[in-house]
C-alpha atoms as a PDB file:
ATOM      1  CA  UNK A   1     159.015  54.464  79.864  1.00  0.00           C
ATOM      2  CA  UNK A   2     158.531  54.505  76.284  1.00  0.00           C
ATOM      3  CA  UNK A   3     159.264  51.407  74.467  1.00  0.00           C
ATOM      4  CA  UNK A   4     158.466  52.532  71.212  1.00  0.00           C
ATOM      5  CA  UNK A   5     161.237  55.324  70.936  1.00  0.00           C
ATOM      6  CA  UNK A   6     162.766  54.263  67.799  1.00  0.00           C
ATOM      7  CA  UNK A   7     159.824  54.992  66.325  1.00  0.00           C
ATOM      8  CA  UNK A   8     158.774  57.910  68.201  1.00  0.00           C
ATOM      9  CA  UNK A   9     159.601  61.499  66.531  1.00  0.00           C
ATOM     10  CA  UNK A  10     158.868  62.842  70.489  1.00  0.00           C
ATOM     11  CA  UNK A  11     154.862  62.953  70.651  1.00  0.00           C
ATOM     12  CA  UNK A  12     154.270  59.648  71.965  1.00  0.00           C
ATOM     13  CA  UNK A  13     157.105  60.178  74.906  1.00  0.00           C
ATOM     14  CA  UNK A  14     154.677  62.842  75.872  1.00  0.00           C
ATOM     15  CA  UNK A  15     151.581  61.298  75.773  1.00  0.00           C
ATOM     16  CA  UNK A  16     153.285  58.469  78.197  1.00  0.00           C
ATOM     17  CA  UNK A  17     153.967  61.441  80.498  1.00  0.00           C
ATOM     18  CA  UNK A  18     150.351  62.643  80.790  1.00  0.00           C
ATOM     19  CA  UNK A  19     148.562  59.501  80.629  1.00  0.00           C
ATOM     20  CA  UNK A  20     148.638  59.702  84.437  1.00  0.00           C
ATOM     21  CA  UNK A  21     148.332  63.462  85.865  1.00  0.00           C
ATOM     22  CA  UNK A  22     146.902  66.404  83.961  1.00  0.00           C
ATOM     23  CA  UNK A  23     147.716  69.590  84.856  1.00  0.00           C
ATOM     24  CA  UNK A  24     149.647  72.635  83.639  1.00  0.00           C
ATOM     25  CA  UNK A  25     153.181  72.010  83.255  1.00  0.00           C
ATOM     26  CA  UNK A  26     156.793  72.654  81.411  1.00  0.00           C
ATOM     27  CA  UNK A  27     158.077  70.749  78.436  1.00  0.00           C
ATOM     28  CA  UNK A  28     162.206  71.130  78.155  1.00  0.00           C
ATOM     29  CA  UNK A  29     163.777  69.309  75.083  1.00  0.00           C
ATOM     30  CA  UNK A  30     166.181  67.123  76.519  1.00  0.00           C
ATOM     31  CA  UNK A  31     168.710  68.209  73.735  1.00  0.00           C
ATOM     32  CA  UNK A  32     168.726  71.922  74.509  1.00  0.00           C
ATOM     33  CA  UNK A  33     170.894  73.775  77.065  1.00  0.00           C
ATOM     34  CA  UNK A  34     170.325  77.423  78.642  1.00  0.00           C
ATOM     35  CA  UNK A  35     172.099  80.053  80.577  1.00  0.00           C
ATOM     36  CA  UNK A  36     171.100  80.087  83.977  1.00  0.00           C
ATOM     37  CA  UNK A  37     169.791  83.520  83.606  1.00  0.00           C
ATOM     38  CA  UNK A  38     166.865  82.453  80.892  1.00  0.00           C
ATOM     39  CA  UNK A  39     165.300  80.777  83.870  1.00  0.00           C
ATOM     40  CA  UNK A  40     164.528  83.887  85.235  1.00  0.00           C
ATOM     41  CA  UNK A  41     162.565  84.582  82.107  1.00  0.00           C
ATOM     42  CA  UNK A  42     160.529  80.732  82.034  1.00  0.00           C
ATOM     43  CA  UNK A  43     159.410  80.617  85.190  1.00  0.00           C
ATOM     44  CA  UNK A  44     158.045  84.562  85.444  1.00  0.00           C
ATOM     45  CA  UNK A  45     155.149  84.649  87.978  1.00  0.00           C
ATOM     46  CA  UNK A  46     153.378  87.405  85.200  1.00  0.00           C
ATOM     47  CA  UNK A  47     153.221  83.932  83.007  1.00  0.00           C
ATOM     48  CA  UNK A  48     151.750  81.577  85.319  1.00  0.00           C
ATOM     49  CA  UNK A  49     148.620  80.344  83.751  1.00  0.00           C
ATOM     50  CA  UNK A  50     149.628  81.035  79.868  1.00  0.00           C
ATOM     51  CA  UNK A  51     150.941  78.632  77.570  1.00  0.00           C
ATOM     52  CA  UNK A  52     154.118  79.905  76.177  1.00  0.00           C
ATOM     53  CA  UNK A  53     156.547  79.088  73.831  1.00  0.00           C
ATOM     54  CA  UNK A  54     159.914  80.234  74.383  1.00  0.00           C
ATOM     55  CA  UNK A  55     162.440  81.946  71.364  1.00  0.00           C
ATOM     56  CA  UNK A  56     165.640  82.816  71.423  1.00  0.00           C
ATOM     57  CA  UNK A  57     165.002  85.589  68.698  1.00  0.00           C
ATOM     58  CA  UNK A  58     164.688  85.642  65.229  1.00  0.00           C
ATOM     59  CA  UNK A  59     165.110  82.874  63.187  1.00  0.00           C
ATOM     60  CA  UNK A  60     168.578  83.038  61.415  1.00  0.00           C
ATOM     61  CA  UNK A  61     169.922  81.746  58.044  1.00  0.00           C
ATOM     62  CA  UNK A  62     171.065  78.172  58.631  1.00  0.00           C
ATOM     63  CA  UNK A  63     168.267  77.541  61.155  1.00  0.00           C
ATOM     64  CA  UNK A  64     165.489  75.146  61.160  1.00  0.00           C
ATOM     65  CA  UNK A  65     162.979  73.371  62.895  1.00  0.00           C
ATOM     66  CA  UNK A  66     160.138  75.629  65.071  1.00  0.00           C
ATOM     67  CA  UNK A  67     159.566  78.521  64.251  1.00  0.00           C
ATOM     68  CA  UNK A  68     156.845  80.997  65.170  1.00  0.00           C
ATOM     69  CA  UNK A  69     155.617  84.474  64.973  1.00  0.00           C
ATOM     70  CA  UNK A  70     153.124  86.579  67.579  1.00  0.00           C
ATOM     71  CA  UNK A  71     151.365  89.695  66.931  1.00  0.00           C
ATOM     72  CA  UNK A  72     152.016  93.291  68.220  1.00  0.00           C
ATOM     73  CA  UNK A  73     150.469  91.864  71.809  1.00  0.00           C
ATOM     74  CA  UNK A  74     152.495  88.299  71.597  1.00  0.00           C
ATOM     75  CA  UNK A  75     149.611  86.124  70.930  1.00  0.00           C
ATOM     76  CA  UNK A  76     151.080  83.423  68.747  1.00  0.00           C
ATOM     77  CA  UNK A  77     149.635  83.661  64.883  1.00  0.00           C
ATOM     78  CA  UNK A  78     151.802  81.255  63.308  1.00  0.00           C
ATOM     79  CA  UNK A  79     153.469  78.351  63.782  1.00  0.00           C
ATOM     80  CA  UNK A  80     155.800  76.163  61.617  1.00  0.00           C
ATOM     81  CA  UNK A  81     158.171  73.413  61.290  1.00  0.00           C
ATOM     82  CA  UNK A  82     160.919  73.998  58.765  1.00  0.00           C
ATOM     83  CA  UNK A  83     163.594  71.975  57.064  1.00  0.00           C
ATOM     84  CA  UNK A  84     165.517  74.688  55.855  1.00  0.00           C
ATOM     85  CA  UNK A  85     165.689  78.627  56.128  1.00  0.00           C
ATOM     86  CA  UNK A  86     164.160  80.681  53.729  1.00  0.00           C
ATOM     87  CA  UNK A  87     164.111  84.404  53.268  1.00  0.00           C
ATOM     88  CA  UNK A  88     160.142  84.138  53.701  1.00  0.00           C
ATOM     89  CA  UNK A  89     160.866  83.610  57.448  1.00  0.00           C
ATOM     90  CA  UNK A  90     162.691  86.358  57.986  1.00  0.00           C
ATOM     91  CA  UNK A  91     160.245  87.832  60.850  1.00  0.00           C
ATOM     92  CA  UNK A  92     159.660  84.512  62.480  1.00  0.00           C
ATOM     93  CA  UNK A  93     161.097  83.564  66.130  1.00  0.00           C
ATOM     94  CA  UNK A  94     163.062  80.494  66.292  1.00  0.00           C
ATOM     95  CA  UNK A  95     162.087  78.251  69.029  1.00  0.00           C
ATOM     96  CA  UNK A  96     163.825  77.613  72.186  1.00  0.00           C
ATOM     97  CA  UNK A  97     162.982  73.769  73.063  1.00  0.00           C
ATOM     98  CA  UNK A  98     160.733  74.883  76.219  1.00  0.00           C
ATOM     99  CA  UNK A  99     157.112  74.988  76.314  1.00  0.00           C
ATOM    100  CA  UNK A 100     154.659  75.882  79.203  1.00  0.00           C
ATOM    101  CA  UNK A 101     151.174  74.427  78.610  1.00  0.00           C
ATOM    102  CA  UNK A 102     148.873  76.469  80.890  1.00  0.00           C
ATOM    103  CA  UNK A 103     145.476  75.611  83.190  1.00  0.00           C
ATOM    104  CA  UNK A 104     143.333  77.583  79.915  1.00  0.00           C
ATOM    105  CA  UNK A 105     145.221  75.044  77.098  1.00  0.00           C
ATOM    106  CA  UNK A 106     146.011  71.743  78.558  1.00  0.00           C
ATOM    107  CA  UNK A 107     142.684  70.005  78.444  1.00  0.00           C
ATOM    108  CA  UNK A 108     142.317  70.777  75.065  1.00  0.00           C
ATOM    109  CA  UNK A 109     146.216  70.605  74.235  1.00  0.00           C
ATOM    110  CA  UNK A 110     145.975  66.820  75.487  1.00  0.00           C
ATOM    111  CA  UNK A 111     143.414  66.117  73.883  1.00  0.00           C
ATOM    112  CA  UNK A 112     144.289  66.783  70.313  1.00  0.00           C
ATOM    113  CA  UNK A 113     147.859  65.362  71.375  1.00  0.00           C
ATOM    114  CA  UNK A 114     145.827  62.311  72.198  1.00  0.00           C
ATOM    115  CA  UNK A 115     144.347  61.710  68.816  1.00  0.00           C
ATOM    116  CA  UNK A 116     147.145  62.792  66.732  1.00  0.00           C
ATOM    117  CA  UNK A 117     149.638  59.967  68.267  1.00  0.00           C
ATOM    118  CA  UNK A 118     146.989  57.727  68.228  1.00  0.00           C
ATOM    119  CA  UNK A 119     147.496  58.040  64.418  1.00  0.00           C
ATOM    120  CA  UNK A 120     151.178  58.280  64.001  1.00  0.00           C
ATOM    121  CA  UNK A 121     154.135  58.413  66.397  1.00  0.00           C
ATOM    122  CA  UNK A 122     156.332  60.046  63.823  1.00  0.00           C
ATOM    123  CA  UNK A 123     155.009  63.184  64.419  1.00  0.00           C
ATOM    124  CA  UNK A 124     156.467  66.108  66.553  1.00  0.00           C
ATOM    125  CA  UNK A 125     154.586  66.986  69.773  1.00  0.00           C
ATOM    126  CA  UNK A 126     154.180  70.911  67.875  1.00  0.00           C
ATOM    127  CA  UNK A 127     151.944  69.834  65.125  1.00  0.00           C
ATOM    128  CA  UNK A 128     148.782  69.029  67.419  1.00  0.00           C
ATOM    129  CA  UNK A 129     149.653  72.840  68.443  1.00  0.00           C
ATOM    130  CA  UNK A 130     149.962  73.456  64.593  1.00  0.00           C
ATOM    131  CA  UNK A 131     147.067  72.169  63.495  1.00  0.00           C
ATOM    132  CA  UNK A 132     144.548  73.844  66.260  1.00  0.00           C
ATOM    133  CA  UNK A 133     146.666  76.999  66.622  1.00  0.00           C
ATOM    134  CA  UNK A 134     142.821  79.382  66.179  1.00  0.00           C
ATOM    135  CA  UNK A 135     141.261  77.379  69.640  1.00  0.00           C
ATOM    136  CA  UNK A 136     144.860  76.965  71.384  1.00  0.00           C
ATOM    137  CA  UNK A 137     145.768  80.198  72.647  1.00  0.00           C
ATOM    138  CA  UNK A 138     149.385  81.031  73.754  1.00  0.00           C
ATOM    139  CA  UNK A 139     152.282  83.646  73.850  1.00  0.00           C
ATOM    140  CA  UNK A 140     155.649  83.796  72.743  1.00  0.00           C
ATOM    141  CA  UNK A 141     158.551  85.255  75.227  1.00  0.00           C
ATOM    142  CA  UNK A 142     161.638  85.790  73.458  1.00  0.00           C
ATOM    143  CA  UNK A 143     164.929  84.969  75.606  1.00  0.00           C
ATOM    144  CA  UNK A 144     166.832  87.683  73.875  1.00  0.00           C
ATOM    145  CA  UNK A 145     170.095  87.194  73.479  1.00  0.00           C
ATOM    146  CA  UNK A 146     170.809  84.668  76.578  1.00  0.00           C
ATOM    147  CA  UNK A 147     172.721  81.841  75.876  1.00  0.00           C
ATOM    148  CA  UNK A 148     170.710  78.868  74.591  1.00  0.00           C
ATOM    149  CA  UNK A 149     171.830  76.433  72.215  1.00  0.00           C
ATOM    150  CA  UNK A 150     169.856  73.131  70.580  1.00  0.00           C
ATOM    151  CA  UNK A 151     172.169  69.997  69.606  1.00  0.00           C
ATOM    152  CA  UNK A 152     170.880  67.648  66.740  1.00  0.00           C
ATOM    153  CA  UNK A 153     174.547  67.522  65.053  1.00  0.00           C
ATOM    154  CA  UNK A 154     177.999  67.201  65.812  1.00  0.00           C
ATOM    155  CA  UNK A 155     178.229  70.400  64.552  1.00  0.00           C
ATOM    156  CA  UNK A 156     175.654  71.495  66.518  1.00  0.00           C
ATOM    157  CA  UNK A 157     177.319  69.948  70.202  1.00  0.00           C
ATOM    158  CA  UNK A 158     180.671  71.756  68.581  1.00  0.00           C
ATOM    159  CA  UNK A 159     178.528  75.250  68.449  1.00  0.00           C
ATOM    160  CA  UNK A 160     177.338  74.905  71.455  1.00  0.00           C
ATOM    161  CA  UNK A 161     180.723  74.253  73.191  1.00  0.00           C
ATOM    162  CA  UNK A 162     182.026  77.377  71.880  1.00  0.00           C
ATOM    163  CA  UNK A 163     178.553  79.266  73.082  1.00  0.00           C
ATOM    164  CA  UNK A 164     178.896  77.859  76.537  1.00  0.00           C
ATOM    165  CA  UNK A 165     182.731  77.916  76.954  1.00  0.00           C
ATOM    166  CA  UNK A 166     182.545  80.059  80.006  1.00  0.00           C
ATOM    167  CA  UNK A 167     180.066  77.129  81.787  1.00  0.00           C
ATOM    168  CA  UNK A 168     181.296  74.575  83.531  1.00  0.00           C
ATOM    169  CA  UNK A 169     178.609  72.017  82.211  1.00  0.00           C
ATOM    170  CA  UNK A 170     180.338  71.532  78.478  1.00  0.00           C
ATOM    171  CA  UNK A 171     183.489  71.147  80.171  1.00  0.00           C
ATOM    172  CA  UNK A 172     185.064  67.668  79.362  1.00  0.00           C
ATOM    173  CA  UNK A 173     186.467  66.544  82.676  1.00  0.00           C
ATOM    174  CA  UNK A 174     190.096  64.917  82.423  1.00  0.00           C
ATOM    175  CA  UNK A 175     191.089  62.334  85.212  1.00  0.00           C
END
């Protein structure tokens, strides 16, 4: 229970969450939705003790938020939050709203997590990530062009209704 959340950006929810069991585990954002199929792709046995952050491909004008880039082997490089698209991004993977911290990451992972809410709660749960990117080591898995969608608008929940219109989960049920 966090009873801080109108403060909270989202780091703080997550410390509550491992305050009492550490071990390797998923992160979904509660505001994303994904095609069944992309499940497939998160929980691949081949990933089972890396951290990963999930894409679904490149970043596109009009997005922002997480976005990241690996090199030729998919070993994450960079990492950054944006307000706005710029042309500068252009080779950058947008972020899916799913994380796997792995049994190699999560001690440290937590730790840094640890100290950086202990400083501010208006932080996102990335930038402890961010900021130790060289001693965290992960990979990013695209999700290609599944359906995944992220709602922080109206326009957003409208966009997503129109990418899931096929799935019976956005359907608005009539009495």
């Amino acid at each position: 229970y966090n009873d801080m959340y109108k403060e909270d950006i989202n780091i703080y929810s997550l410390k509550l969450a491992l305050e009492d069991k550490l071990s390797p585990f998923y992160l979904f954002e509660a505001d994303c939705f994904f095609e069944k199929k992309c499940f497939n792709l998160i929980f691949d046995p081949k990933l089972f003790n890396k951290s990963v952050w999930f894409t679904n491909g490149l970043i596109k004008i009009g997005h922002y938020g997480g976005i990241i880039i690996s090199d030729t082997t998919g070993k994450v490089i960079d990492f950054k939050i944006i307000s706005e698209y710029h042309n500068k991004y252009k080779k950058y993977n947008k972020l899916a709203g799913v994380l796997k911290v792995g049994k190699y990451e999560i001690e440290k992972f937590t730790s840094y997590l640890f100290k950086a809410s202990n400083k501010t709660i208006k932080q996102y749960y990335h930038l402890p990530w961010i900021n130790n990117l060289h001693i965290l080591d992960s990979v990013l898995c695209e999700l290609g062009n599944l359906k995944i969608a992220g709602i922080n608008t109206k326009s957003d929940y409208e966009l997503a209704k129109k990418i899931f219109e096929n799935s019976t989960f956005l359907e608005e049920k009539s009495d």
